[in-house]
N, C-alpha and C. Protein backbone atom coordinates (compact mmCIF):
# COMPACT_ATOMS: atom_id res chain seq x y z
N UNK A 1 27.50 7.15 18.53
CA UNK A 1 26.87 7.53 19.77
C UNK A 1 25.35 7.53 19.63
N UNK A 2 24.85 8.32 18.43
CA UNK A 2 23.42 8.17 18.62
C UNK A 2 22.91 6.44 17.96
N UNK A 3 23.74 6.41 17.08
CA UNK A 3 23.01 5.05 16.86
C UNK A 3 23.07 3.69 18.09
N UNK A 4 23.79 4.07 19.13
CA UNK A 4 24.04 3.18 20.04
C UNK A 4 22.80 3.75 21.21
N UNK A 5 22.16 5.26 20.86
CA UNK A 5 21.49 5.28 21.71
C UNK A 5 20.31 4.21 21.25
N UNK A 6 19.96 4.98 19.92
CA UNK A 6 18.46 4.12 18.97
C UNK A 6 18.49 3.27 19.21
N UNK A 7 19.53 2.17 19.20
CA UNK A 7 19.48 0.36 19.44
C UNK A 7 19.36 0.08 20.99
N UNK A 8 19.71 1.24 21.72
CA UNK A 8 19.00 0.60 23.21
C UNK A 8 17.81 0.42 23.50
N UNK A 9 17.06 2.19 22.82
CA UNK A 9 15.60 2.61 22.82
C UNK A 9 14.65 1.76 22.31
N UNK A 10 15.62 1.29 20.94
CA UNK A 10 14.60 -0.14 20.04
C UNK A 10 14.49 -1.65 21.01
N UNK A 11 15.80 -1.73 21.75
CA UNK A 11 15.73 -2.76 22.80
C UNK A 11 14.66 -2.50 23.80
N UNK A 12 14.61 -1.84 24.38
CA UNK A 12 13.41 -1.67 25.45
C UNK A 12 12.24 -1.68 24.51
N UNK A 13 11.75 -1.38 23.69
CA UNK A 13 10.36 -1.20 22.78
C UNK A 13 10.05 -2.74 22.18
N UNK A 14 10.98 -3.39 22.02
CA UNK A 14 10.72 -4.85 21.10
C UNK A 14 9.73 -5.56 21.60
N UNK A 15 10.07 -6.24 23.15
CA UNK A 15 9.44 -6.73 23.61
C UNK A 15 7.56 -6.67 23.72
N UNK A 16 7.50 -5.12 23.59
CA UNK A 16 5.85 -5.18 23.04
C UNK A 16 5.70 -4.97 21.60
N UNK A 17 6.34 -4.83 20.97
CA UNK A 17 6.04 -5.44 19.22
C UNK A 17 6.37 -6.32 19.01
N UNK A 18 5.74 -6.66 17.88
CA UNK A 18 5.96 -8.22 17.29
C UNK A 18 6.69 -7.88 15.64
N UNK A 19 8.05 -9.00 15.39
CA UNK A 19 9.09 -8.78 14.14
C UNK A 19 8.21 -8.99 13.20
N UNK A 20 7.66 -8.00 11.99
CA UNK A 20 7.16 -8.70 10.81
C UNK A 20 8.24 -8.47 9.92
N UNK A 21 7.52 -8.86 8.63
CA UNK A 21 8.34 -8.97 7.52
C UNK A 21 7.55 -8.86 6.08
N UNK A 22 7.72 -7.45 5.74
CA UNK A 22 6.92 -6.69 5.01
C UNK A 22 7.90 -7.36 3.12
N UNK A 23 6.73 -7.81 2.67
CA UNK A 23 7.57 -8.10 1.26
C UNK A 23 6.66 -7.28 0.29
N UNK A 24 7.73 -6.73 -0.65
CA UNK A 24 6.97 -5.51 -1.34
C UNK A 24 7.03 -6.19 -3.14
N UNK A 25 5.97 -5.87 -3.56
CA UNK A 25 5.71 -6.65 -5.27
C UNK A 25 5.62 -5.09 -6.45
N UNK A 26 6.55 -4.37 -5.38
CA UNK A 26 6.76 -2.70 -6.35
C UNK A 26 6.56 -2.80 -7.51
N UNK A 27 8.13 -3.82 -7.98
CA UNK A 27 8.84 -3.84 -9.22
C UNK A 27 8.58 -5.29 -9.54
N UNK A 28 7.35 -5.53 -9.49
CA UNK A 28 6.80 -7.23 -9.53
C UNK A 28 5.67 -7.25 -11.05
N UNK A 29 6.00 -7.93 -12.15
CA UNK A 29 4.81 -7.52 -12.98
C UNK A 29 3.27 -8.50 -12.77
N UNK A 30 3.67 -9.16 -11.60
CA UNK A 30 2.34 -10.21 -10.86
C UNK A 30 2.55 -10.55 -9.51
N UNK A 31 1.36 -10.43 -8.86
CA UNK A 31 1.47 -10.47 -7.58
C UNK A 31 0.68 -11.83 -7.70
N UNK A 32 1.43 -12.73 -6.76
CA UNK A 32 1.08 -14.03 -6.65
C UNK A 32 -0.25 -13.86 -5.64
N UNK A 33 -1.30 -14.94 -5.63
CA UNK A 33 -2.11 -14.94 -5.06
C UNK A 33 -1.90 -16.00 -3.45
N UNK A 34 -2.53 -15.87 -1.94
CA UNK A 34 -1.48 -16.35 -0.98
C UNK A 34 -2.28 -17.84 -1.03
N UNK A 35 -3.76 -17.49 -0.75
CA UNK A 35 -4.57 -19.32 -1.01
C UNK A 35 -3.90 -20.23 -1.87
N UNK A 36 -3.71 -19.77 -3.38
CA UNK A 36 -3.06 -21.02 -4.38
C UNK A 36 -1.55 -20.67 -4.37
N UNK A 37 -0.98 -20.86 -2.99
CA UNK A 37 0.33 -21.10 -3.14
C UNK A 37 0.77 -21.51 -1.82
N UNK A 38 2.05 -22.67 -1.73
CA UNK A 38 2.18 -22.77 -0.52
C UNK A 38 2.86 -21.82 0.98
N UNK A 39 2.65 -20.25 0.07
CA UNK A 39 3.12 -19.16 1.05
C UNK A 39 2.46 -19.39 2.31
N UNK A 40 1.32 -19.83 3.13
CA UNK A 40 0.53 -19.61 3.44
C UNK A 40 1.30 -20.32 5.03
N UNK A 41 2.26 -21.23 4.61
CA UNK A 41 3.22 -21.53 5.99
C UNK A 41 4.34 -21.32 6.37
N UNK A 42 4.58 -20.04 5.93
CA UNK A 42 5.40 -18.84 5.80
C UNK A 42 5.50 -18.49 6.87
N UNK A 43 4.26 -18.23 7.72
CA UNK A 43 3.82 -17.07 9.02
C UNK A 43 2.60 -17.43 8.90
N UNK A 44 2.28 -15.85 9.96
CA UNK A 44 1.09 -15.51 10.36
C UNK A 44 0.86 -14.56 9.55
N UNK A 45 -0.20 -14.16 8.53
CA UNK A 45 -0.15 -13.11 7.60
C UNK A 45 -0.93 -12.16 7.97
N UNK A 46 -0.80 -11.09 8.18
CA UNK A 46 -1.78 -9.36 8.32
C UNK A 46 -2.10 -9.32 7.04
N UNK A 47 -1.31 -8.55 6.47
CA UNK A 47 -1.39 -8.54 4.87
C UNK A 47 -1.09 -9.11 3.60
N UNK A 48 -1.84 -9.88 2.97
CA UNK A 48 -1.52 -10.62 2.00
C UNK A 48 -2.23 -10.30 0.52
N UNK A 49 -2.48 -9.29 0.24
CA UNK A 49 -3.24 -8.43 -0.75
C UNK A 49 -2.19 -6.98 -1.47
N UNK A 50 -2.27 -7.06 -2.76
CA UNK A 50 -1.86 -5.83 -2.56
C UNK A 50 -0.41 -5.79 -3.16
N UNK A 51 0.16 -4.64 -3.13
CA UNK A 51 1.80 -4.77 -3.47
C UNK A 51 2.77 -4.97 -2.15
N UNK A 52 2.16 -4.91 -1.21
CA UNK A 52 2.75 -4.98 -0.23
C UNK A 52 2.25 -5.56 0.96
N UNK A 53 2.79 -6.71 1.23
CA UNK A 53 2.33 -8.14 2.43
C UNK A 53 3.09 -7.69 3.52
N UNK A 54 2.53 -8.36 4.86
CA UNK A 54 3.37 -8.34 5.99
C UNK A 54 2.61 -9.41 6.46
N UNK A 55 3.89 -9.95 7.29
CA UNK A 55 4.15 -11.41 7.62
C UNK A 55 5.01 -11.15 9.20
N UNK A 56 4.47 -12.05 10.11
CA UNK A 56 5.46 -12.44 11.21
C UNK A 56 5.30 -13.56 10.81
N UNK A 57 7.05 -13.51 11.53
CA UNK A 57 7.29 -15.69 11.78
C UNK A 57 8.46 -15.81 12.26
N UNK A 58 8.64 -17.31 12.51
CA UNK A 58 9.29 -17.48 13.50
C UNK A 58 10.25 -17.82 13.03
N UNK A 59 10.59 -17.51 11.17
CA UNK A 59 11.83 -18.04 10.42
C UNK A 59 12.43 -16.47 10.54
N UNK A 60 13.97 -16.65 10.29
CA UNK A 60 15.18 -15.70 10.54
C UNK A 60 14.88 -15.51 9.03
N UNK A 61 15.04 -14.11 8.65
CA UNK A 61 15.24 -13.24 7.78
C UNK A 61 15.46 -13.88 6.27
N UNK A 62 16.53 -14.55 6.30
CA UNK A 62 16.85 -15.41 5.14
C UNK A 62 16.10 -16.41 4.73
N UNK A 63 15.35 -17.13 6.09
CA UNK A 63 15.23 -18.68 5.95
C UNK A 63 13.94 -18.02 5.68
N UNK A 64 13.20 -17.24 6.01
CA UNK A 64 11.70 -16.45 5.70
C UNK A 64 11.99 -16.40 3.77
N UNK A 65 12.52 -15.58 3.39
CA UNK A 65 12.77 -15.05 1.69
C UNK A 65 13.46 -16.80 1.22
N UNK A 66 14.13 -17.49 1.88
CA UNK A 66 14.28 -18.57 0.60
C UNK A 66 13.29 -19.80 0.97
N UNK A 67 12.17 -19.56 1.84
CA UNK A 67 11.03 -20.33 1.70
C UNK A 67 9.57 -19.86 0.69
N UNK A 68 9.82 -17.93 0.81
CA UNK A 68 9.12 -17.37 0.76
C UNK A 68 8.91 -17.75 -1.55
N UNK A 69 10.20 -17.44 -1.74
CA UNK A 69 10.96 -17.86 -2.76
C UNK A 69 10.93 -18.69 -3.64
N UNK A 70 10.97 -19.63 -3.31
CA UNK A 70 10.86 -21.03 -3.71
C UNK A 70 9.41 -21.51 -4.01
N UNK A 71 8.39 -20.99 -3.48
CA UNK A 71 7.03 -21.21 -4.52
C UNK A 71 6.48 -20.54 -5.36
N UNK A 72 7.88 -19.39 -5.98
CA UNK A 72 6.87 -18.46 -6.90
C UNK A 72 7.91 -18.27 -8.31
N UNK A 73 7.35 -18.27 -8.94
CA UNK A 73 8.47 -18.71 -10.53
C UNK A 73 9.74 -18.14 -10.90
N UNK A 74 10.17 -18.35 -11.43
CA UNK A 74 12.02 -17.84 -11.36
C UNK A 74 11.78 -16.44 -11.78
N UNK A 75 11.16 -16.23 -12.79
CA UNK A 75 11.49 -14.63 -13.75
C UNK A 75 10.76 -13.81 -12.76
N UNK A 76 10.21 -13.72 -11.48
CA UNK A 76 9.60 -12.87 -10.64
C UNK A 76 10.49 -12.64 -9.46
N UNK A 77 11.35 -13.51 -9.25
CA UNK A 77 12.07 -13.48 -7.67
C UNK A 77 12.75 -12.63 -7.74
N UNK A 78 13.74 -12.09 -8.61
CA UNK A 78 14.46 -10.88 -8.09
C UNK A 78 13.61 -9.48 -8.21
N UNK A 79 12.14 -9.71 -8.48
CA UNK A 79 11.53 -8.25 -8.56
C UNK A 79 11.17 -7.64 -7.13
N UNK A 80 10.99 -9.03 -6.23
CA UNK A 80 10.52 -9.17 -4.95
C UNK A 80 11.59 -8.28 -3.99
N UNK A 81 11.34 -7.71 -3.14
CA UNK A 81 11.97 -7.12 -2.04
C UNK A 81 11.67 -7.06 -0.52
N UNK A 82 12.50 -7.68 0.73
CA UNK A 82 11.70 -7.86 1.85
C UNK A 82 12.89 -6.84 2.69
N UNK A 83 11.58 -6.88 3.63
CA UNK A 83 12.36 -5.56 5.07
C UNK A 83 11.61 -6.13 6.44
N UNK A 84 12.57 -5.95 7.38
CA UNK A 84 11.90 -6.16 8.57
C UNK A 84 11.50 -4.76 9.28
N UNK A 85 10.17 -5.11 9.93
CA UNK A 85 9.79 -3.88 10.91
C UNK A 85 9.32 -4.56 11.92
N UNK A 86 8.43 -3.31 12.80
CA UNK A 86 8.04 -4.05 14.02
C UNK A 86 6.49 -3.38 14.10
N UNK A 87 5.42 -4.32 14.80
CA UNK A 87 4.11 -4.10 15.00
C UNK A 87 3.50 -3.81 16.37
N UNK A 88 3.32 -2.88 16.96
CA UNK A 88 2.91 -2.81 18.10
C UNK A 88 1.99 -4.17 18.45
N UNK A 89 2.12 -4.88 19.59
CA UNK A 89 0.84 -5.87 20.28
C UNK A 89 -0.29 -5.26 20.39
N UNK A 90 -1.58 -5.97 20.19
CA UNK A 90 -2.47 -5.34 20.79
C UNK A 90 -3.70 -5.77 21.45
């Protein structure tokens, strides 16, 4: 019941945020840099510094992490962790 309320409330609210996609380098022992790599057509990047990036785009969840993926070296990818949120417009 309440979670059927939350997913209505989040329905009416979407439309003025925009889906990002926050990837976190917690448990990462190198954070890739975004210029020398081809992350950079990933999205639209807010944050790309840091242990923790956020990204909108117009790739679905999966197709975002196995593009995201695929330009950064094997022994780092499972340290990586992504989540979707939402960004107010402004």
């Amino acid at each position: 019941m309440l979670s059927d309320t939350l997913e209505k409330v989040q329905h009416l609210f979407r439309p003025n945020f925009e889906k990002v996609y926050i990837v976190s380098f917690e448990d990462c022992p190198m954070i890739p840099e975004l210029e020398a790599t081809p992350l950079l057509k990933c999205g639209k990047w807010y944050v790309s510094t840091g242990k923790e990036w956020i990204c909108h785009s117009d790739l679905e969840l999966s197709a975002f992490e196995w593009e995201f993926l695929q330009s950064l070296d094997v022994e780092i990818r499972e340290t990586i962790h992504f989540e979707v949120n939402y960004l107010p417009f402004q």
